[in-house]
C-alpha atoms as a PDB file:
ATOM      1  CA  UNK A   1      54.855 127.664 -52.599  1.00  0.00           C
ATOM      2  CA  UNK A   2      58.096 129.410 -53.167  1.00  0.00           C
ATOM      3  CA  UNK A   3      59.789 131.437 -55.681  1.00  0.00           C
ATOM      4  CA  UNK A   4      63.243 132.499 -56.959  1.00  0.00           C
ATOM      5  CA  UNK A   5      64.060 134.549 -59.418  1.00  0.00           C
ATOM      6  CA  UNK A   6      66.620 133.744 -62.689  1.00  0.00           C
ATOM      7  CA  UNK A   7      68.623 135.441 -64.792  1.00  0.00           C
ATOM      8  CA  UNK A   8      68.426 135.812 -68.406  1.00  0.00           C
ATOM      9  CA  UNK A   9      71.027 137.980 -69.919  1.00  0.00           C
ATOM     10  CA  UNK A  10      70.495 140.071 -73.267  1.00  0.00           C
ATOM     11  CA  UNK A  11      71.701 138.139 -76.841  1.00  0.00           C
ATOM     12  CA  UNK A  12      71.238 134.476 -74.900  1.00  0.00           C
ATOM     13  CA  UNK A  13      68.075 131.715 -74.486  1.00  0.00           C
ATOM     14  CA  UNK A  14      68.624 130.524 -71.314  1.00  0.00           C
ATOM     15  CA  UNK A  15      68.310 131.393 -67.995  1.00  0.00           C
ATOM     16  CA  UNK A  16      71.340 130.809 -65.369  1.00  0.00           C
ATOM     17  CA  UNK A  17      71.495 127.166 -63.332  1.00  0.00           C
ATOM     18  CA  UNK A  18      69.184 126.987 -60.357  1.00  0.00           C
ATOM     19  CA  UNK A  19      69.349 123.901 -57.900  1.00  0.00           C
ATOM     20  CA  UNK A  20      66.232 122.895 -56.942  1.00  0.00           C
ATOM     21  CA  UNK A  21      67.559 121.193 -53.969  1.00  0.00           C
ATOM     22  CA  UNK A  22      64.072 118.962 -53.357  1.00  0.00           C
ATOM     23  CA  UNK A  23      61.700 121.208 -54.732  1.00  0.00           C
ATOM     24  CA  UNK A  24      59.733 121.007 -57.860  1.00  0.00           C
ATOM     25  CA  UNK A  25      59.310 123.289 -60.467  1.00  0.00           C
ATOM     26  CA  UNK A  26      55.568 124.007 -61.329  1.00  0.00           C
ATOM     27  CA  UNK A  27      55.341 127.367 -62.820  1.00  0.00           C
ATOM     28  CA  UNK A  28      57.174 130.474 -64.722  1.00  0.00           C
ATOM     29  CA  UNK A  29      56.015 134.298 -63.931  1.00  0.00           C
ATOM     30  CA  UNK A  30      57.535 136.134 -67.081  1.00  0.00           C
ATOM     31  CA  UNK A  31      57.893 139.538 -66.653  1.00  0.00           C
ATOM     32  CA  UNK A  32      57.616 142.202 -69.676  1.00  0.00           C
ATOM     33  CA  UNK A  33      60.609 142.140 -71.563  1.00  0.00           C
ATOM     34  CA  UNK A  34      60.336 138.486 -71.986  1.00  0.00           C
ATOM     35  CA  UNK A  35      60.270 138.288 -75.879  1.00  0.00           C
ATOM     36  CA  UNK A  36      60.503 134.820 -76.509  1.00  0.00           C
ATOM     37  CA  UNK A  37      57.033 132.151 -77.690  1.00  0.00           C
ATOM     38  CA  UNK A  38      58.155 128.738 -75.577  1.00  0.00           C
ATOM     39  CA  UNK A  39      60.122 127.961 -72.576  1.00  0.00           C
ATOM     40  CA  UNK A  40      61.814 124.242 -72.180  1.00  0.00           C
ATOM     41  CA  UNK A  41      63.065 123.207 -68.954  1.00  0.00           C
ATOM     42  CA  UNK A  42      66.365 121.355 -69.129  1.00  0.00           C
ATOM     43  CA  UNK A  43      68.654 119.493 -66.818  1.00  0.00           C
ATOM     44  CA  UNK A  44      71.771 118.203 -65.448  1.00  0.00           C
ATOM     45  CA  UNK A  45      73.417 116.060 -62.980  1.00  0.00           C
ATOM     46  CA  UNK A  46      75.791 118.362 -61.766  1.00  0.00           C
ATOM     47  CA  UNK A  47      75.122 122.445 -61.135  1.00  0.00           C
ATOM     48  CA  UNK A  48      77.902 123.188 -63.723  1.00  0.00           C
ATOM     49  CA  UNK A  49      77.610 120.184 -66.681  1.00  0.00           C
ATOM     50  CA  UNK A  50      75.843 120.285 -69.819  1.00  0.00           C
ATOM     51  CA  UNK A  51      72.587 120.361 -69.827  1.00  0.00           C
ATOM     52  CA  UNK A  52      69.804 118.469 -71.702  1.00  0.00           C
ATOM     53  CA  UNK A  53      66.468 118.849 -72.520  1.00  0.00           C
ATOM     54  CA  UNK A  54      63.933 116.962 -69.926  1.00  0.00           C
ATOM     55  CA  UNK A  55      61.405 114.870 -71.915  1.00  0.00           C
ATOM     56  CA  UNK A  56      58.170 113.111 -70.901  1.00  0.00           C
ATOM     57  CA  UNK A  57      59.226 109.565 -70.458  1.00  0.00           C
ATOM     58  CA  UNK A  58      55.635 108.683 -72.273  1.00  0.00           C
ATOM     59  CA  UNK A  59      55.797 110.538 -75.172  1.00  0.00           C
ATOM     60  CA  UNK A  60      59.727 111.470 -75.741  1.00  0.00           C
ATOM     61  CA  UNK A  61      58.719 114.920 -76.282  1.00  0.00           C
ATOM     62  CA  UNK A  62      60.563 118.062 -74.419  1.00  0.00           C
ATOM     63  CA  UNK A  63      58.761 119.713 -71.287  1.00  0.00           C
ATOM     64  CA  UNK A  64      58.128 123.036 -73.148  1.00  0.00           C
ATOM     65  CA  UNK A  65      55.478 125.468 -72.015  1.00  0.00           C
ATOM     66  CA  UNK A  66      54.295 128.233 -74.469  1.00  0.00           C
ATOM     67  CA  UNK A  67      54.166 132.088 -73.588  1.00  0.00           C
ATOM     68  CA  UNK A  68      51.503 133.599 -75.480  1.00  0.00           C
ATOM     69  CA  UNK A  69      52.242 136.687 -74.318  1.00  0.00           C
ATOM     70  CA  UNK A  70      54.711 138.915 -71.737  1.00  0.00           C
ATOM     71  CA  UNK A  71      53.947 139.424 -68.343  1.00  0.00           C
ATOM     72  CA  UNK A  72      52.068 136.259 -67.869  1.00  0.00           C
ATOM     73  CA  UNK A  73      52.134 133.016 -65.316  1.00  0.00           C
ATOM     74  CA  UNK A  74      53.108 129.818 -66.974  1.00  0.00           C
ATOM     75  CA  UNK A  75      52.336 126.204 -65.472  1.00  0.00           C
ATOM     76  CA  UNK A  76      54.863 123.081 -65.591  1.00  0.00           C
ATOM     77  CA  UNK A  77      53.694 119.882 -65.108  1.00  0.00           C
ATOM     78  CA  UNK A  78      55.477 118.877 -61.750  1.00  0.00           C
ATOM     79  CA  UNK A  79      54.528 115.239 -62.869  1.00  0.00           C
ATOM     80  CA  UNK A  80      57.231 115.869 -65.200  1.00  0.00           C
ATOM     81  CA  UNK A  81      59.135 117.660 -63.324  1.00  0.00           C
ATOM     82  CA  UNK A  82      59.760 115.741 -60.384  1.00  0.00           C
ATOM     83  CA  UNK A  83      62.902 114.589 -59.672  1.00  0.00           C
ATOM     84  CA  UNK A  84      64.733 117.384 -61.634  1.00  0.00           C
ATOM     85  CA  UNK A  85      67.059 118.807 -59.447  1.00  0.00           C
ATOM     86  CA  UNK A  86      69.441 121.246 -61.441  1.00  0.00           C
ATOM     87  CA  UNK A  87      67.299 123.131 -64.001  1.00  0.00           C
ATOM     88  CA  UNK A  88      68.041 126.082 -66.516  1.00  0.00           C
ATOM     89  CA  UNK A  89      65.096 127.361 -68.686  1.00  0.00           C
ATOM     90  CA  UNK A  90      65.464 127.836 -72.633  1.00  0.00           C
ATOM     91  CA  UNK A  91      63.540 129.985 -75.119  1.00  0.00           C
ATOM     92  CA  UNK A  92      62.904 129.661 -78.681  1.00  0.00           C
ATOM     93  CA  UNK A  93      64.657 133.262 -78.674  1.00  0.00           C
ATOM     94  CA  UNK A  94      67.288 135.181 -77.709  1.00  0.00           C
ATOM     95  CA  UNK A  95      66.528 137.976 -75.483  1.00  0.00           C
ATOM     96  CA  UNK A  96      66.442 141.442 -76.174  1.00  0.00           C
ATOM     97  CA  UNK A  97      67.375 142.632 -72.530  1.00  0.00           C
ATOM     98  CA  UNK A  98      67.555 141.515 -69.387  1.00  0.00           C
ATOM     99  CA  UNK A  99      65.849 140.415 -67.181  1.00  0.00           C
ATOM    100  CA  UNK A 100      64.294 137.552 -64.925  1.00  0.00           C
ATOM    101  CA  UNK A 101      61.695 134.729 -64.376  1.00  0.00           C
ATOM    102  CA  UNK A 102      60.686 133.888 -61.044  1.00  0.00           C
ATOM    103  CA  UNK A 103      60.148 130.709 -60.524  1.00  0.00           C
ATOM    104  CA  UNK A 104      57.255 128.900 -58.628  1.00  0.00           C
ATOM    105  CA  UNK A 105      58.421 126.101 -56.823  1.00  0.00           C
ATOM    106  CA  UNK A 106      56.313 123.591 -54.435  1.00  0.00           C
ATOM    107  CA  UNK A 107      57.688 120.546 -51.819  1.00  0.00           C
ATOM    108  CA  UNK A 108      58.543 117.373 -53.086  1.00  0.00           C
ATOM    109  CA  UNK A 109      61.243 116.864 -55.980  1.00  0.00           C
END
């Protein structure tokens, strides 16, 4: 399993773009200063587009995990993550510094 980290800069709730490129996201390590309750995982067809929320294609609702607390490990469901290959991460918040998840990423987008 890999990882790479993104940024999230101060006064925003998303992370930068990250491309995939054929791997699958499964899981968040949130450092500290992450000060936000939920992280969704939206996508986009091209690196630089607009990006939209990905949704279970059973249920219609968003792929959000919740942080109950900082400094934690978060899991995705790579069912519903598979095929995703531009991604950006949202929070319910806007963050209060800087700083970066690392992704956890595992063959087979």
């Amino acid at each position: 399993m890999a990882g790479s980290n993104v940024a999230m800069a101060v006064n925003t709730n998303y992370t930068v773009a990250y491309d995939l490129n054929g791997m699958t996201l499964v899981g968040v390590h949130v450092p500290t200063g992450f000060n936000g309750g939920t992280l969704t995982a939206y996508t986009c067809l091209t690196f630089d587009g607009t990006y939209v929320p990905v949704r279970d294609g059973t249920t219609g609702n968003t792929v959000t995990v919740t942080v109950t607390s900082p400094a934690c490990y978060v899991t995705f469901n790579p069912d519903l993550m598979r095929g995703v290959r531009f991604v950006e991460l949202v929070s319910n918040t806007n963050a209060n510094t800087n700083f970066s998840l690392t992704l956890a990423l595992a063959n087979g987008g």
